[in-house]
Structure formats: structure tokens, C-alpha cells
Protein backbone atom coordinates (compact mmCIF):
# COMPACT_ATOMS: atom_id res chain seq x y z
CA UNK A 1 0.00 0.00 0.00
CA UNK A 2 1.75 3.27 -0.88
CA UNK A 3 1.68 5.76 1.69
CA UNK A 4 -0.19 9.31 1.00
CA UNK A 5 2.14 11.64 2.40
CA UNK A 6 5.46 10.64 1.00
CA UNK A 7 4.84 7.57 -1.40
CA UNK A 8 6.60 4.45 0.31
CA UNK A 9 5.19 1.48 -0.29
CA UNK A 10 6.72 0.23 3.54
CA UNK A 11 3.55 0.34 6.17
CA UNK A 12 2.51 -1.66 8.87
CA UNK A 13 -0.94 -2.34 10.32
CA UNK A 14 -1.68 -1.15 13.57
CA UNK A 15 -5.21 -1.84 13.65
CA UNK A 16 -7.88 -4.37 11.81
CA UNK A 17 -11.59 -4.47 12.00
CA UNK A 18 -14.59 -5.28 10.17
CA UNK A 19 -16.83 -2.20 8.72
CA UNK A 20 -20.70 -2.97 10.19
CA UNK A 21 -22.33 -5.37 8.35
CA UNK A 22 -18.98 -6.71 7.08
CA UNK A 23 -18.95 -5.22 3.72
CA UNK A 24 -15.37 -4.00 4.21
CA UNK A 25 -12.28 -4.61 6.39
CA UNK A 26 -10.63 -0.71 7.86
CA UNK A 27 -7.33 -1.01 8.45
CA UNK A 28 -5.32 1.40 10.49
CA UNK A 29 -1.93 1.66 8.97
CA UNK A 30 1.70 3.22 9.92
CA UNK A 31 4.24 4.38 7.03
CA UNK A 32 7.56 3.15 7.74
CA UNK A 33 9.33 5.51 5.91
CA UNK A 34 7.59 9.17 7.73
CA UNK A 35 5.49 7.33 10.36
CA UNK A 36 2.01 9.00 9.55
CA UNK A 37 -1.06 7.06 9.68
CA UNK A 38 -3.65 6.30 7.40
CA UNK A 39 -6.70 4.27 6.77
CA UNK A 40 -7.38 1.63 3.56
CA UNK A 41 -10.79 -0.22 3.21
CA UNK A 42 -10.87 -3.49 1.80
CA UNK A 43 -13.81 -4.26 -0.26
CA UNK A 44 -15.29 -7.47 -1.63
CA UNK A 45 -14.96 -6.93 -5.70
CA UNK A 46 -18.57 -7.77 -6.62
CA UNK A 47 -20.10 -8.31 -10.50
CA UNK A 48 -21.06 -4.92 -12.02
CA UNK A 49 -24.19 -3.61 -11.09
CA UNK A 50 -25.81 -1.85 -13.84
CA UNK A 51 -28.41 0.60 -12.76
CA UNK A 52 -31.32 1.78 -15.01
CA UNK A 53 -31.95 5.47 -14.93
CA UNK A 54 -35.49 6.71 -14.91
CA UNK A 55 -35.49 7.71 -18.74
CA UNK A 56 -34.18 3.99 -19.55
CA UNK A 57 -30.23 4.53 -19.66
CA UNK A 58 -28.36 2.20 -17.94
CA UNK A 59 -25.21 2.88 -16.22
CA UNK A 60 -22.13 0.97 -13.89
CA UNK A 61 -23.19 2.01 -9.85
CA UNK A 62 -20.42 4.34 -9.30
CA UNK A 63 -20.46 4.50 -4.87
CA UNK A 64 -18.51 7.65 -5.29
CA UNK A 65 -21.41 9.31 -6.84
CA UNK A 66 -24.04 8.37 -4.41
CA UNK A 67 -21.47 9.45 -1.64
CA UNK A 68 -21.36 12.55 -3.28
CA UNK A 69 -25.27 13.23 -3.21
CA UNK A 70 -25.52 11.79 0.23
CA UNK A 71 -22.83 14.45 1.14
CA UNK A 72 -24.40 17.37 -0.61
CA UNK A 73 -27.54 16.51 1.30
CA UNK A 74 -25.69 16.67 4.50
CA UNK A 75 -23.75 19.71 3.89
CA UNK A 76 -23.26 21.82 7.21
CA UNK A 77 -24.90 18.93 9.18
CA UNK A 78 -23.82 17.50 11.72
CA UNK A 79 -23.71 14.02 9.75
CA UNK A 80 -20.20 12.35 10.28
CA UNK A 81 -18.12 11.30 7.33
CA UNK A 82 -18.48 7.89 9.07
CA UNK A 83 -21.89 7.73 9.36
CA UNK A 84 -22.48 8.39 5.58
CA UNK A 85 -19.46 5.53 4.85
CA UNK A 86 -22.22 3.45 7.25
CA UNK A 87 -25.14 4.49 5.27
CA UNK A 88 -23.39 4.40 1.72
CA UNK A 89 -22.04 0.21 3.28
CA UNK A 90 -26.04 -0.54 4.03
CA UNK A 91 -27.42 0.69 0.95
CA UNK A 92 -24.60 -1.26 -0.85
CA UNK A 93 -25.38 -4.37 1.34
CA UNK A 94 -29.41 -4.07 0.04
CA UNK A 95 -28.16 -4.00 -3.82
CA UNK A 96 -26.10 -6.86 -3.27
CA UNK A 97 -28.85 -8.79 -1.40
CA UNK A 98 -31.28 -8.01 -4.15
CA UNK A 99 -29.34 -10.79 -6.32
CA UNK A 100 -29.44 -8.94 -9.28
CA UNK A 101 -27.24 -7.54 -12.12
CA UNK A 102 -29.68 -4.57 -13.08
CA UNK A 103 -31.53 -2.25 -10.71
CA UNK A 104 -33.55 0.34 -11.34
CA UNK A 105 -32.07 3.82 -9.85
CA UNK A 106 -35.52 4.44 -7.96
CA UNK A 107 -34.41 1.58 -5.98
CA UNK A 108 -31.13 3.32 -4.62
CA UNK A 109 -32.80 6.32 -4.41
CA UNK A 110 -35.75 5.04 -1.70
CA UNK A 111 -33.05 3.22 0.21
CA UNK A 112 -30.91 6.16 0.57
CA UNK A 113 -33.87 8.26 1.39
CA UNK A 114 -35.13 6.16 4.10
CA UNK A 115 -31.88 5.63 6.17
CA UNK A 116 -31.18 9.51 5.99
CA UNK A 117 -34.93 9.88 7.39
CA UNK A 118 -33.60 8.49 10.34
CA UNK A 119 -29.99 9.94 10.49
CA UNK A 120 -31.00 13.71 9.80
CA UNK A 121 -34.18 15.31 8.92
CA UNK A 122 -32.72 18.18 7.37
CA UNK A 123 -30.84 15.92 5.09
CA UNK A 124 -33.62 13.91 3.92
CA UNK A 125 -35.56 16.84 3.11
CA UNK A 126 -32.93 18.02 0.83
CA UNK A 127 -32.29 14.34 -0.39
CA UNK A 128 -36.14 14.48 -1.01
CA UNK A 129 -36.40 17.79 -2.70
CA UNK A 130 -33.96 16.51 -5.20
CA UNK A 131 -35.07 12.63 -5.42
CA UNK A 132 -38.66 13.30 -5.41
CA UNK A 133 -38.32 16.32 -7.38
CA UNK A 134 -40.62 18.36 -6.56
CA UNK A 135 -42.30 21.05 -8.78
CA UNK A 136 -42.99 24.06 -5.71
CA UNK A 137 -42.92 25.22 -2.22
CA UNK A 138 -46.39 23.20 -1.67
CA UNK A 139 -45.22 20.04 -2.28
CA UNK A 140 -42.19 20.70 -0.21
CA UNK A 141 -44.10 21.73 2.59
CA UNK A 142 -46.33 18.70 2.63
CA UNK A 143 -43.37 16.57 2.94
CA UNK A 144 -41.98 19.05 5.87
CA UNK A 145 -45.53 18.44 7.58
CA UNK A 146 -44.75 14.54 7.40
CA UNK A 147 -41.77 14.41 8.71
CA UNK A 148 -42.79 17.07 11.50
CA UNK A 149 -46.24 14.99 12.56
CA UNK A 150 -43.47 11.67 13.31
């Protein structure tokens, strides 16, 4: 593993454990050659997953991307870069499960939008306003009034 801050490929690993769920292994690591640490996550290289837009494209699930929306949606939150890794992990776990080699991006979407209903309100509203897409103020306050009533 080549080190980030001065490019040695000398670590060690000071620390090992499994990500929740187990989709990944973290591993706390020490360069050799400056001494910084640094974290690597081992994934499980699954099949492609080919994900069907809602006009009909298809497209490779890229993880970076939906980090990238679930970050936007957390912006100025206080949502921990760790708990959207978690989220991103459980959302990946439910694809997997689903045993399937093309899923419709709806799918992702809904999953996504229910586990950030529970992490931050704010963020699912602006997750919703996006995934839901909606047209005005009125149909952004109904959803406000839903997620106030619970």
C-alpha cells in the first residue's frame, strides 16, 4: 500500500476491524518511511451492477457518486463522514442482497432516502427535494408536515 504523504510502499498495520455489516475490512496503517497514519478499506470486488436510470439509460453504480449526493444533502450537518461511509455500506449491502445484475435507480434512491430519514431530517428533506423532485414550495411543505407529525 503506498503511503499518502510521501509515497513508500513500507507500512505496517496497527489496527484491523470489520466495517458494520462486514462489507469492508478498515485497516489502520503506519508508514515506515515518515510514520504518519492512514486508513485503507478493503472491499469485496462484486459483479457490475448496472443501474437503469429513470429515462431507460443504464449505467455501472459508481459509490462515489451516491457518496457525493448523500454528502451534498448533509452539507453543514452535523452528519459524520463515518456515518455516511455506514449508510453508503447498508445501501450497498441491500443492492447486493437483491441478487441482481440490473436495478432500477428508484431503488437506490428510496433506500438512501429512508436511512437519511432516520440519520438527519434536514438531510432527507434536501435528499427528497432533489429525489422526489418536486415542482414548488407546496409540495415541499407537505413533505416538511410529514416528517414534523413523526
Amino acid at each position: 500500500m503506498k503511503c499518502p504523504f510521501c509515497g513508500s510502499l513500507e507500512s505496517k498495520v496497527v489496527d484491523k476491524r470489520e466495517t458494520e455489516g462486514h462489507v469492508a475490512t478498515r485497516r489502520r496503517r503506519e508508514c515506515l518511511s515518515c510514520g504518519k497514519r492512514y486508513t485503507t478499506y478493503e472491499r469485496l470486488e462484486t459483479p457490475s451492477l448496472t443501474i437503469i436510470k429513470k429515462d431507460g439509460t443504464k449505467t455501472l453504480f459508481d459509490r462515489p457518486k451516491m457518496i457525493a449526493g448523500i454528502m451534498n444533502a448533509c452539507h453543514k450537518r452535523p452528519v459524520t463522514i463515518e456515518q455516511v461511509q455506514k449508510l453508503a455500506d447498508q445501501v450497498e449491502c441491500e443492492l447486493n442482497a437483491m441478487d441482481a445484475t440490473e436495478i432500477e435507480s428508484s431503488k437506490i434512491g428510496s433506500s438512501v432516502i429512508r436511512k437519511l430519514k432516520k440519520l438527519d431530517k434536514v438531510a432527507y428533506l434536501r435528499f427528497a427535494s432533489v429525489y422526489k423532485e418536486f415542482q414548488d414550495l407546496e409540495e415541499f411543505d407537505k413533505e416538511l408536515h410529514k416528517v414534523l407529525k413523526k
